[in-house]
PDB file of N, CA and C in Angstrom:
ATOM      1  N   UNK A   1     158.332 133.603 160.103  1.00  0.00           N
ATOM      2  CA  UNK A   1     157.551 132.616 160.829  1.00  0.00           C
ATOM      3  C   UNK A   1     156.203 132.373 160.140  1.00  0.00           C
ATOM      4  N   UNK A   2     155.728 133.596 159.279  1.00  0.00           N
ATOM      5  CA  UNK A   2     154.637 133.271 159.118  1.00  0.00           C
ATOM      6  C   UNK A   2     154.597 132.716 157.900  1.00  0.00           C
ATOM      7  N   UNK A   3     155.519 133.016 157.149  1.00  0.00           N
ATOM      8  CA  UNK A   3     155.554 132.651 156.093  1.00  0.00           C
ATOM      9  C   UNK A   3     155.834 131.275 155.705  1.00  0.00           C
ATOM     10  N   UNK A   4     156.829 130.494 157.016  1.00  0.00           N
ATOM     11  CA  UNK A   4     156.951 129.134 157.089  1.00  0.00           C
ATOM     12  C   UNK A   4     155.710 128.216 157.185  1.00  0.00           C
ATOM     13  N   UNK A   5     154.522 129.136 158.216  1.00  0.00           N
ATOM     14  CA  UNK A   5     153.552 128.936 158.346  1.00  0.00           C
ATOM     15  C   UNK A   5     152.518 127.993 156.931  1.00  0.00           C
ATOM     16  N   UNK A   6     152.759 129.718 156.149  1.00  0.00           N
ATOM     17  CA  UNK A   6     151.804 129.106 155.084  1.00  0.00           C
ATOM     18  C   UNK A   6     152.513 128.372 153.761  1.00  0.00           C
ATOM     19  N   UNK A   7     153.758 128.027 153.883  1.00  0.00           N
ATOM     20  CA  UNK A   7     153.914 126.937 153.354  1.00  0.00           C
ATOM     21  C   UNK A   7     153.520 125.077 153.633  1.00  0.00           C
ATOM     22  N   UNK A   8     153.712 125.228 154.884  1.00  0.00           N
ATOM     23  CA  UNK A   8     153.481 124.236 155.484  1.00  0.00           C
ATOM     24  C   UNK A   8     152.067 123.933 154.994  1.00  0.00           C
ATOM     25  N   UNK A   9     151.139 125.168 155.403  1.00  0.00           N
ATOM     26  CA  UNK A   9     149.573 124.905 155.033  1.00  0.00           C
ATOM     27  C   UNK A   9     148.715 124.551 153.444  1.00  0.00           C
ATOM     28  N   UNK A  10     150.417 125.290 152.697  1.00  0.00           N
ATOM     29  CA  UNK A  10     150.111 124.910 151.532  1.00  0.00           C
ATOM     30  C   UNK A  10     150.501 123.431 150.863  1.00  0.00           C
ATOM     31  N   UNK A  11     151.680 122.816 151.834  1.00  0.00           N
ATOM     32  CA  UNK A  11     151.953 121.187 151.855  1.00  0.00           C
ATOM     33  C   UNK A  11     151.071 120.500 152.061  1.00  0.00           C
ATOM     34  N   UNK A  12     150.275 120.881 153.445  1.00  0.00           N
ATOM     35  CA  UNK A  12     149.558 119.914 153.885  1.00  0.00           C
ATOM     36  C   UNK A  12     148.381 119.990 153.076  1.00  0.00           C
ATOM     37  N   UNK A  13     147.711 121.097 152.266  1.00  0.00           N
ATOM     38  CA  UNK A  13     146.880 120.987 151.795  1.00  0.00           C
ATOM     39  C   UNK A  13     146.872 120.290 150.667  1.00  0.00           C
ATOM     40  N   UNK A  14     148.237 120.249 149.688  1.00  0.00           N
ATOM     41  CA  UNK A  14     148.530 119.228 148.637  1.00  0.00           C
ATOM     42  C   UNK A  14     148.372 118.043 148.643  1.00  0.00           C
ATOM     43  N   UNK A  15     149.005 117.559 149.825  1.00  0.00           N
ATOM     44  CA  UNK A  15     149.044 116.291 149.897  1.00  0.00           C
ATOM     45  C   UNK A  15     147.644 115.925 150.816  1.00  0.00           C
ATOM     46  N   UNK A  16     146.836 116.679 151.331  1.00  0.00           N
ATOM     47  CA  UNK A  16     145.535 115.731 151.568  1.00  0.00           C
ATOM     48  C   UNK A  16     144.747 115.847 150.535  1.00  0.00           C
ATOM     49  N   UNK A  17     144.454 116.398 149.336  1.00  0.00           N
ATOM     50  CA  UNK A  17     143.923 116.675 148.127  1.00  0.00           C
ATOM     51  C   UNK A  17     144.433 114.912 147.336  1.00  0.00           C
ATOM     52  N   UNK A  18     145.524 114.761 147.687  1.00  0.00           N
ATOM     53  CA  UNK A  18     146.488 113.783 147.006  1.00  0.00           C
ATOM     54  C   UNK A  18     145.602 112.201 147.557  1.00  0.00           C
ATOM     55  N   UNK A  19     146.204 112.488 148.622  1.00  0.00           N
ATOM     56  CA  UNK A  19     145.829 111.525 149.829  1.00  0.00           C
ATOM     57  C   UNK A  19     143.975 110.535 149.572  1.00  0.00           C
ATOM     58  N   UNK A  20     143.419 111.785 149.820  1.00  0.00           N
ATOM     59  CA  UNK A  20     141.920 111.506 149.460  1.00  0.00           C
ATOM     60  C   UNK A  20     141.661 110.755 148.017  1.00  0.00           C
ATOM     61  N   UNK A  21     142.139 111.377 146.881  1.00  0.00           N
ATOM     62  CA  UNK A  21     142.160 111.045 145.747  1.00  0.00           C
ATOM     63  C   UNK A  21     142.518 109.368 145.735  1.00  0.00           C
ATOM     64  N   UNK A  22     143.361 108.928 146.540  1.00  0.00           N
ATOM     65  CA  UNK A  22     143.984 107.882 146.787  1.00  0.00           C
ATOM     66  C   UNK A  22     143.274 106.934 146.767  1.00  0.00           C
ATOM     67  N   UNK A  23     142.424 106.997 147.670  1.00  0.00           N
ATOM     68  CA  UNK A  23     141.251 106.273 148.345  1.00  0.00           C
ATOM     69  C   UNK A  23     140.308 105.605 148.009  1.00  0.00           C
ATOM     70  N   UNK A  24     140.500 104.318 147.659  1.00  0.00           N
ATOM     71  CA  UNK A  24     139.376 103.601 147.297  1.00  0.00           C
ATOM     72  C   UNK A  24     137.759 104.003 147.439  1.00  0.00           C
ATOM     73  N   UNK A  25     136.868 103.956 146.595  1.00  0.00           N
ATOM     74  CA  UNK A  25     135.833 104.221 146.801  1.00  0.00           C
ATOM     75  C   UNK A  25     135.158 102.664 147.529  1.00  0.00           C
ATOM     76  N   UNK A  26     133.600 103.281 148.413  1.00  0.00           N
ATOM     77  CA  UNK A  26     133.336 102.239 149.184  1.00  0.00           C
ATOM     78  C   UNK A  26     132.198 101.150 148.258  1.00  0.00           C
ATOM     79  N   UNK A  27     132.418 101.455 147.402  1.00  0.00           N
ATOM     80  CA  UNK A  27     131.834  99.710 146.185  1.00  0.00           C
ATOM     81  C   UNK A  27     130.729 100.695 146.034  1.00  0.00           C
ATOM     82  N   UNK A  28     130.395 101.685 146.392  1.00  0.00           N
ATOM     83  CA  UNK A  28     128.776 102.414 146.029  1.00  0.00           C
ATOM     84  C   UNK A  28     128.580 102.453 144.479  1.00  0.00           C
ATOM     85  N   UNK A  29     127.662 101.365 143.770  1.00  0.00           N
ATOM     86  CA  UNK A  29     127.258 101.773 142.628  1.00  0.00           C
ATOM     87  C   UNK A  29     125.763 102.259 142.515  1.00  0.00           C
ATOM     88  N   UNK A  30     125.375 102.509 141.154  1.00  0.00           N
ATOM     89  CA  UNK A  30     123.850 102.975 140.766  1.00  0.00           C
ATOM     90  C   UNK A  30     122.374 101.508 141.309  1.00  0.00           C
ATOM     91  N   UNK A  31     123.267 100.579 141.140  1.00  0.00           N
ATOM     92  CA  UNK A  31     122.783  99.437 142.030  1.00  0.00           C
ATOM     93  C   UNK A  31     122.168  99.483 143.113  1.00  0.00           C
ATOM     94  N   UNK A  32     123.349  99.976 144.185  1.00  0.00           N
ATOM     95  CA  UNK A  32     123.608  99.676 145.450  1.00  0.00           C
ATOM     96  C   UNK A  32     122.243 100.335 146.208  1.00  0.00           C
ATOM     97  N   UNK A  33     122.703 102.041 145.207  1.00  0.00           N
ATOM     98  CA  UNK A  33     122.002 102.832 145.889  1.00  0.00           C
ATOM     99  C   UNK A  33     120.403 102.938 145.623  1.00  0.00           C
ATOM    100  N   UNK A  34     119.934 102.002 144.862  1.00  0.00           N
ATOM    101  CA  UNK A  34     118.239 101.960 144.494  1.00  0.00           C
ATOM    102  C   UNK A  34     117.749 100.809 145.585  1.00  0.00           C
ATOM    103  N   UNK A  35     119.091 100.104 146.023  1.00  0.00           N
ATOM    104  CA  UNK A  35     118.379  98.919 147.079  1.00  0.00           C
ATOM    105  C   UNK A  35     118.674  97.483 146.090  1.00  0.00           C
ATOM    106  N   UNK A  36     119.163  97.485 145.106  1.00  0.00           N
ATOM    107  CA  UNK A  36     119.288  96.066 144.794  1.00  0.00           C
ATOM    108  C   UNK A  36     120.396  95.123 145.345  1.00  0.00           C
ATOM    109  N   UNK A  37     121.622  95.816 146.043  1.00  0.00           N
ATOM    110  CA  UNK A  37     123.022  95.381 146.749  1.00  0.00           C
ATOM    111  C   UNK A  37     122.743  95.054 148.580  1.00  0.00           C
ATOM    112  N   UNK A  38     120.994  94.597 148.547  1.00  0.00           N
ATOM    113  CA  UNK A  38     120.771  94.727 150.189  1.00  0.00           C
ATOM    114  C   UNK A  38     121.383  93.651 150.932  1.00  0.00           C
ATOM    115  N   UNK A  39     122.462  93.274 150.643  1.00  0.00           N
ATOM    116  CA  UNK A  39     123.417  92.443 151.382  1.00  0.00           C
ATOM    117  C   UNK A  39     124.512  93.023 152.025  1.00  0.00           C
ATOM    118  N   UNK A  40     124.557  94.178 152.012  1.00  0.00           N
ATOM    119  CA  UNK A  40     125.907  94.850 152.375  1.00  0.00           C
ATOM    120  C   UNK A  40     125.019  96.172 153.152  1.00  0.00           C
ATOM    121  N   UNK A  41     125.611  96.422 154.230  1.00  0.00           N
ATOM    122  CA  UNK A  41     124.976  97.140 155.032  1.00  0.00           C
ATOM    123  C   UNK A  41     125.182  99.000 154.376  1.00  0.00           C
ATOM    124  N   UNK A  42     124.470  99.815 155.171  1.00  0.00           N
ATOM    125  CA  UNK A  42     124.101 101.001 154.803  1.00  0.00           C
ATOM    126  C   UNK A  42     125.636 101.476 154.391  1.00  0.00           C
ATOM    127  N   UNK A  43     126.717 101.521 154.675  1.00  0.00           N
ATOM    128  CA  UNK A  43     128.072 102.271 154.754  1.00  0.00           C
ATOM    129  C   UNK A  43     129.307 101.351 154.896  1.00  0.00           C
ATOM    130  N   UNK A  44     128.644  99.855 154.259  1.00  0.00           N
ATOM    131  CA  UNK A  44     129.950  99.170 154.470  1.00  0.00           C
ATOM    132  C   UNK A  44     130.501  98.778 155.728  1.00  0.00           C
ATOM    133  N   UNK A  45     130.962  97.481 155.362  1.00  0.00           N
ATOM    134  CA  UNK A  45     131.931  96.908 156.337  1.00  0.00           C
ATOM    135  C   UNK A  45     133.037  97.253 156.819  1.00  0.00           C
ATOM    136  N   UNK A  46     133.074  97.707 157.775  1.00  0.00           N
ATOM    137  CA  UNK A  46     134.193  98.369 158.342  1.00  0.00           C
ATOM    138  C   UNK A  46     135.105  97.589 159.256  1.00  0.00           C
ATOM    139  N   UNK A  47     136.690  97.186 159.070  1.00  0.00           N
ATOM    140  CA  UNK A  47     137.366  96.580 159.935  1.00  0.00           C
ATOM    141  C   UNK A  47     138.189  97.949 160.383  1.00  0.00           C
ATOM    142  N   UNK A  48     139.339  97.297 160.852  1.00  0.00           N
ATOM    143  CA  UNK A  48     140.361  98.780 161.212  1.00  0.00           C
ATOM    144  C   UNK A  48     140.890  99.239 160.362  1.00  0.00           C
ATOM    145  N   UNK A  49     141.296 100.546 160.662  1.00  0.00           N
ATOM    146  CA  UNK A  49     141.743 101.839 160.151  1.00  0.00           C
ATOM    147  C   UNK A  49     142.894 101.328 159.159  1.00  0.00           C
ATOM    148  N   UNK A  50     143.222 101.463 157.934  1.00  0.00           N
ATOM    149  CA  UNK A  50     144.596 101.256 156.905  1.00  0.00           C
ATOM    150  C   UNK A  50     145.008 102.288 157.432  1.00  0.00           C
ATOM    151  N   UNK A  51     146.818 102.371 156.680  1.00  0.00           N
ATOM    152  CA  UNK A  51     147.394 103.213 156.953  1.00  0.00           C
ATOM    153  C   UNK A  51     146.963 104.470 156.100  1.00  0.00           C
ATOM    154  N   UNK A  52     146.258 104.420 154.864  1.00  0.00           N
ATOM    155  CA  UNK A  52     145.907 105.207 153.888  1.00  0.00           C
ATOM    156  C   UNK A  52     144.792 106.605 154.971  1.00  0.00           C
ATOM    157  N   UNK A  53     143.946 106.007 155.362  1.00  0.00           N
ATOM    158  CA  UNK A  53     143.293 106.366 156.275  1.00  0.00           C
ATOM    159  C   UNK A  53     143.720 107.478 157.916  1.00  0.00           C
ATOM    160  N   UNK A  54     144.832 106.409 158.192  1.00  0.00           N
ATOM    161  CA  UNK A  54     145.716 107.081 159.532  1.00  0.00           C
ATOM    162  C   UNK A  54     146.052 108.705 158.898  1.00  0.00           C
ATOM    163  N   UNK A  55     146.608 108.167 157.790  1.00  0.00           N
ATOM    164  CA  UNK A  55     147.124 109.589 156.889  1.00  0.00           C
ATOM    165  C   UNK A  55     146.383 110.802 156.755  1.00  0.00           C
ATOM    166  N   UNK A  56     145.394 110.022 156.570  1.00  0.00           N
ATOM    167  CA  UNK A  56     144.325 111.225 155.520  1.00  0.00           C
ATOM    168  C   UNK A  56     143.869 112.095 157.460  1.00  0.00           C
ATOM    169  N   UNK A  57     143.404 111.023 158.372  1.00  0.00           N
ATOM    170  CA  UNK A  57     143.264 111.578 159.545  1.00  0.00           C
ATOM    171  C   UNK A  57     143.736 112.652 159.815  1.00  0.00           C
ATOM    172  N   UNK A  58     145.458 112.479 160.181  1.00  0.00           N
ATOM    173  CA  UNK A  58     146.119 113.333 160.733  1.00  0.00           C
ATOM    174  C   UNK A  58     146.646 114.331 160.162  1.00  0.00           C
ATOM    175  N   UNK A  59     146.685 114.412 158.581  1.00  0.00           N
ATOM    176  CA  UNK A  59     146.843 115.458 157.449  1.00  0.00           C
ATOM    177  C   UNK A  59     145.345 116.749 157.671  1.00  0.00           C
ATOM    178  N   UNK A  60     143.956 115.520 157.869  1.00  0.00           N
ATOM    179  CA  UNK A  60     142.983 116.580 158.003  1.00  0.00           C
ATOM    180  C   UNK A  60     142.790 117.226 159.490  1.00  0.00           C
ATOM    181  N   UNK A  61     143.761 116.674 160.402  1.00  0.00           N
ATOM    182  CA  UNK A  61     143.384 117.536 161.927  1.00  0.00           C
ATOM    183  C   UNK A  61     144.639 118.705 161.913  1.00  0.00           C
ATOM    184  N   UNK A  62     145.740 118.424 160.855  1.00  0.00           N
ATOM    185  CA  UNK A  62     146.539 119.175 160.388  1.00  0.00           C
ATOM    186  C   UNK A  62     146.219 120.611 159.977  1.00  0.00           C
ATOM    187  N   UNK A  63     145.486 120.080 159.173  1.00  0.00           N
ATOM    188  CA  UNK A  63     144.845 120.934 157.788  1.00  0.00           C
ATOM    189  C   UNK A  63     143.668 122.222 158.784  1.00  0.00           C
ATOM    190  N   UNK A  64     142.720 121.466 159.542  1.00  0.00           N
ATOM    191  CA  UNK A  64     142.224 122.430 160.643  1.00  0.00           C
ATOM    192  C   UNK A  64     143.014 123.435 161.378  1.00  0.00           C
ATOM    193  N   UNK A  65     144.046 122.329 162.196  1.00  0.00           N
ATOM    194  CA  UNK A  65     144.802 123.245 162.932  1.00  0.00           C
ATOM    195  C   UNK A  65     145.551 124.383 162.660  1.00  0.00           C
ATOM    196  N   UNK A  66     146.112 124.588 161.164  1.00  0.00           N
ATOM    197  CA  UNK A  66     146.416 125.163 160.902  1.00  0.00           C
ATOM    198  C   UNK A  66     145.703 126.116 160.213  1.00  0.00           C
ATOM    199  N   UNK A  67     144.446 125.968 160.215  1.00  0.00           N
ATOM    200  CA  UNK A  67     143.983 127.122 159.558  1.00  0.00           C
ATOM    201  C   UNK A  67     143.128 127.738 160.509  1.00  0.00           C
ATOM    202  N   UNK A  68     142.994 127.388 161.746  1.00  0.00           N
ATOM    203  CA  UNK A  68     142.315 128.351 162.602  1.00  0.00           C
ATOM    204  C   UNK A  68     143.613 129.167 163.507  1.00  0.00           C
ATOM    205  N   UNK A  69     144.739 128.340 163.011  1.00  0.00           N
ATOM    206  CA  UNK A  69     146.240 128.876 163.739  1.00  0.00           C
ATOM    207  C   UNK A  69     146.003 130.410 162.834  1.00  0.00           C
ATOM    208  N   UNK A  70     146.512 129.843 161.638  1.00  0.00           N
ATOM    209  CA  UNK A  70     146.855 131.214 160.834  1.00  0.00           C
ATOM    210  C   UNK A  70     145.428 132.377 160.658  1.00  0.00           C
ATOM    211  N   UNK A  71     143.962 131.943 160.545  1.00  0.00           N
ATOM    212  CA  UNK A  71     142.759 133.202 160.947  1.00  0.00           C
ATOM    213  C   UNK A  71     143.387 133.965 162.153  1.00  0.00           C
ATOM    214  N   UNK A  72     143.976 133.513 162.626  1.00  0.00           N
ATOM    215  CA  UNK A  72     144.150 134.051 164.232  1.00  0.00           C
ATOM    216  C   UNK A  72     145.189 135.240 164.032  1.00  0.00           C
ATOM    217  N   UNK A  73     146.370 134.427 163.395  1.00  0.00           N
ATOM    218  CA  UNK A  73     147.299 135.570 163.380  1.00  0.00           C
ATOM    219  C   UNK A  73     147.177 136.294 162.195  1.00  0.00           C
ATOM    220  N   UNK A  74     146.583 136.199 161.606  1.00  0.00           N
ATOM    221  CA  UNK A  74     146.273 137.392 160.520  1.00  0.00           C
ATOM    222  C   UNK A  74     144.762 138.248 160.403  1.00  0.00           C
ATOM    223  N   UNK A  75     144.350 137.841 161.182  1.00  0.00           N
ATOM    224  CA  UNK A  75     143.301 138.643 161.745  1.00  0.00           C
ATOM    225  C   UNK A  75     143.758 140.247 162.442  1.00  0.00           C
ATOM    226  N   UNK A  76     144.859 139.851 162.884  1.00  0.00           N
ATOM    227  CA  UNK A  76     145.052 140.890 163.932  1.00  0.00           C
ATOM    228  C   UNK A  76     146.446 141.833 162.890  1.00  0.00           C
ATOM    229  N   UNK A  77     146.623 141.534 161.424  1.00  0.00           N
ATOM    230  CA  UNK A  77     147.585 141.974 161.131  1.00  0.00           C
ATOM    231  C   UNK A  77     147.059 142.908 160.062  1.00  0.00           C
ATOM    232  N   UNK A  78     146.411 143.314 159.670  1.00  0.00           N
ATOM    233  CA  UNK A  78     145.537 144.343 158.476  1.00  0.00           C
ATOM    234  C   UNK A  78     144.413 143.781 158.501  1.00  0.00           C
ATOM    235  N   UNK A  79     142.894 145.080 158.787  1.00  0.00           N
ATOM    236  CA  UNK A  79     142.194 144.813 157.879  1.00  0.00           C
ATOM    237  C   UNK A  79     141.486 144.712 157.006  1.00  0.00           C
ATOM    238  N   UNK A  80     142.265 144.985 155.559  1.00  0.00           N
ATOM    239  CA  UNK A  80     142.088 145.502 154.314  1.00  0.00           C
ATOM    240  C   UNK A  80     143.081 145.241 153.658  1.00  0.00           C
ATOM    241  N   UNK A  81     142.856 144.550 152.855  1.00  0.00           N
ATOM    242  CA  UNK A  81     144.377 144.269 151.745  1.00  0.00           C
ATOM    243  C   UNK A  81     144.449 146.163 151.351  1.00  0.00           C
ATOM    244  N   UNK A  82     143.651 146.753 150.753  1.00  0.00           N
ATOM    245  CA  UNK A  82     143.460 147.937 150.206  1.00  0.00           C
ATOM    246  C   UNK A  82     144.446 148.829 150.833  1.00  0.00           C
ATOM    247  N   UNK A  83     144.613 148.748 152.546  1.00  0.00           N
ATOM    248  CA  UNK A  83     145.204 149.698 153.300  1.00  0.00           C
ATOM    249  C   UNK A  83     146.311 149.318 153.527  1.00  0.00           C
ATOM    250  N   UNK A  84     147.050 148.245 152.905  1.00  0.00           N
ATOM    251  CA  UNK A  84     148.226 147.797 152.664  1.00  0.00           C
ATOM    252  C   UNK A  84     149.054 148.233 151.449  1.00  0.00           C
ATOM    253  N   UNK A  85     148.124 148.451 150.107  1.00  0.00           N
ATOM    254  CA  UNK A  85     148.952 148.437 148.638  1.00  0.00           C
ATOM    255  C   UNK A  85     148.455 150.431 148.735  1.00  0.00           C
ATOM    256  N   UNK A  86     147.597 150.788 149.292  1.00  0.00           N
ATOM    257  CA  UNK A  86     147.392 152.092 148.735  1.00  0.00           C
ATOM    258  C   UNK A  86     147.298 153.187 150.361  1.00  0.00           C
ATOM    259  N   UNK A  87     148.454 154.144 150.148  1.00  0.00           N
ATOM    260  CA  UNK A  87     148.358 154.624 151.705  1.00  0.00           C
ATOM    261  C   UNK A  87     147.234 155.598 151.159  1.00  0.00           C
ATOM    262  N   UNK A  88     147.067 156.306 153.406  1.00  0.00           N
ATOM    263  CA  UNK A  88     145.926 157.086 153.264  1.00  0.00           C
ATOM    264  C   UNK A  88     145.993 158.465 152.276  1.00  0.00           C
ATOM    265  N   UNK A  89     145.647 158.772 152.025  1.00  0.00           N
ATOM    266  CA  UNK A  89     145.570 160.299 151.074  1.00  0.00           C
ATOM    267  C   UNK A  89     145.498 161.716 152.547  1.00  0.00           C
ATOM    268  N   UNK A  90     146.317 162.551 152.082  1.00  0.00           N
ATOM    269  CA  UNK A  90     146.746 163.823 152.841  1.00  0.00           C
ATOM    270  C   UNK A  90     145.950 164.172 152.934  1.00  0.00           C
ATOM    271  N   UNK A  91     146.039 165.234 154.054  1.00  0.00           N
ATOM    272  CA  UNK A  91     144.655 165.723 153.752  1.00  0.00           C
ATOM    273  C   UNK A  91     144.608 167.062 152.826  1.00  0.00           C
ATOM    274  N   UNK A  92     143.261 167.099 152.287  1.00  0.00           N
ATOM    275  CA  UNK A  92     143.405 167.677 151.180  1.00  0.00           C
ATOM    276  C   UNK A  92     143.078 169.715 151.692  1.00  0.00           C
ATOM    277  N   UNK A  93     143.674 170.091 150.760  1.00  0.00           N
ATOM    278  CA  UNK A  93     143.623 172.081 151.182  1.00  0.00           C
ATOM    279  C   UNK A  93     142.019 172.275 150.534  1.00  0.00           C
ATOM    280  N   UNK A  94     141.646 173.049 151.605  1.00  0.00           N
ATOM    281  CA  UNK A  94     140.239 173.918 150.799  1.00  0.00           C
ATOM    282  C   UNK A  94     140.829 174.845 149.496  1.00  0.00           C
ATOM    283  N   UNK A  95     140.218 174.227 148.441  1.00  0.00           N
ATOM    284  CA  UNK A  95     139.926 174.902 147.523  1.00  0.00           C
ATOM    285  C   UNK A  95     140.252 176.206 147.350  1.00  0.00           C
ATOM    286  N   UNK A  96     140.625 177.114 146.493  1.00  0.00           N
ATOM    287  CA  UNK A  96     140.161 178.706 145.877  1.00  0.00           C
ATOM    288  C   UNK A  96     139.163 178.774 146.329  1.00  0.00           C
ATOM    289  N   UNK A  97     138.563 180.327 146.519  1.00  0.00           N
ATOM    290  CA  UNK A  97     137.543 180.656 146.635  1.00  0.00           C
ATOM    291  C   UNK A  97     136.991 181.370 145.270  1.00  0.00           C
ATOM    292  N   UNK A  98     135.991 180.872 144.904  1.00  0.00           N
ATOM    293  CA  UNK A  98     135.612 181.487 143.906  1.00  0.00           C
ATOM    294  C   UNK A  98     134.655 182.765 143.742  1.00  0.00           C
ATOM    295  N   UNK A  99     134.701 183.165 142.820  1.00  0.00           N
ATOM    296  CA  UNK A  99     133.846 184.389 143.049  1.00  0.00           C
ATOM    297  C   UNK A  99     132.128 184.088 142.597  1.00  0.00           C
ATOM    298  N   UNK A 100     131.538 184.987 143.072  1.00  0.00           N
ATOM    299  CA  UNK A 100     130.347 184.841 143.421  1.00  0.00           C
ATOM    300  C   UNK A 100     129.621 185.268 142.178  1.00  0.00           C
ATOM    301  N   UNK A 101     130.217 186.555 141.810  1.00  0.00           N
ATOM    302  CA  UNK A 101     129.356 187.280 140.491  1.00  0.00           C
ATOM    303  C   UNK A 101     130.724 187.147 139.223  1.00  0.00           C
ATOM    304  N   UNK A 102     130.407 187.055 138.283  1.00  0.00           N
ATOM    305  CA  UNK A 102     131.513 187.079 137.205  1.00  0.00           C
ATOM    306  C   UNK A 102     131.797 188.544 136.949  1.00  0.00           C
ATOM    307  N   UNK A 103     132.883 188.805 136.764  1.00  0.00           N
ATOM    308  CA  UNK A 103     133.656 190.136 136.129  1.00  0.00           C
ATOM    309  C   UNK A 103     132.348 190.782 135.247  1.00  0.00           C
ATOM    310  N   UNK A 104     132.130 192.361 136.050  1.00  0.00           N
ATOM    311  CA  UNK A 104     131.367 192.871 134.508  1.00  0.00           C
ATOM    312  C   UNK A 104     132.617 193.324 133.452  1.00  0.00           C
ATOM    313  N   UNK A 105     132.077 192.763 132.010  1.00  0.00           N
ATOM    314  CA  UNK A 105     132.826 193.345 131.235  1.00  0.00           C
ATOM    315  C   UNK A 105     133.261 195.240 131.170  1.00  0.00           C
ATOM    316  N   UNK A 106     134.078 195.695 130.727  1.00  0.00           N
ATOM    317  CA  UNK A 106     134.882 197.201 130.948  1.00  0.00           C
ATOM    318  C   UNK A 106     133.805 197.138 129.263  1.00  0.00           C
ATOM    319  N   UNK A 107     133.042 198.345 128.928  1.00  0.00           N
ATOM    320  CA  UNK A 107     132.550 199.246 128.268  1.00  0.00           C
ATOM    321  C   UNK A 107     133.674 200.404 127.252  1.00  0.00           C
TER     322      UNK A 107
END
């Protein structure tokens, strides 16, 4: 399931990468933006929504939804990649005891 999950998230993320790219830019040149294009309002003329647009919409409420879907469920599933690839270590034996004074040498 989850794994269907993050394919999906990895579709949708392709294709709104795609999508956007698509997209006409809004006429903004080096012009526009010093004030010499003052015939055209701050952000363009806007009529209704293209379908290019509908797309990119519902790909990006997609693209949210699914990624506060999947924080959710993998939040609660490890947390530490570390404590996944490397288990805990045993516990370890006290040591030898060592001695305190060294051997006198035999004469």
């Amino acid at each position: 399931m989850i794994t269907l999950l993050w394919i999906l998230y990895i579709i949708v993320c392709i294709f709104l990468i795609g999508i956007v790219l698509l997209q006409p830019g809004e006429g903004g040149s080096v012009a526009s933006a010093l004030g010499a294009a003052s015939s055209q309002t701050a952000f363009g003329a806007r009529g209704s929504m293209s379908m290019l647009q509908k797309v990119t919409a519902g790909l990006a409420i997609a693209f949210m939804i699914l990624s506060i879907f999947l924080s959710f469920i993998m939040s609660g599933k490890q947390s530490n990649i570390l404590e996944k690839n490397f288990p805990t270590p045993a516990s370890q034996e006290k040591p030898a005891d060592i001695p305190s004074q060294p051997a006198q040498p035999s004469k």
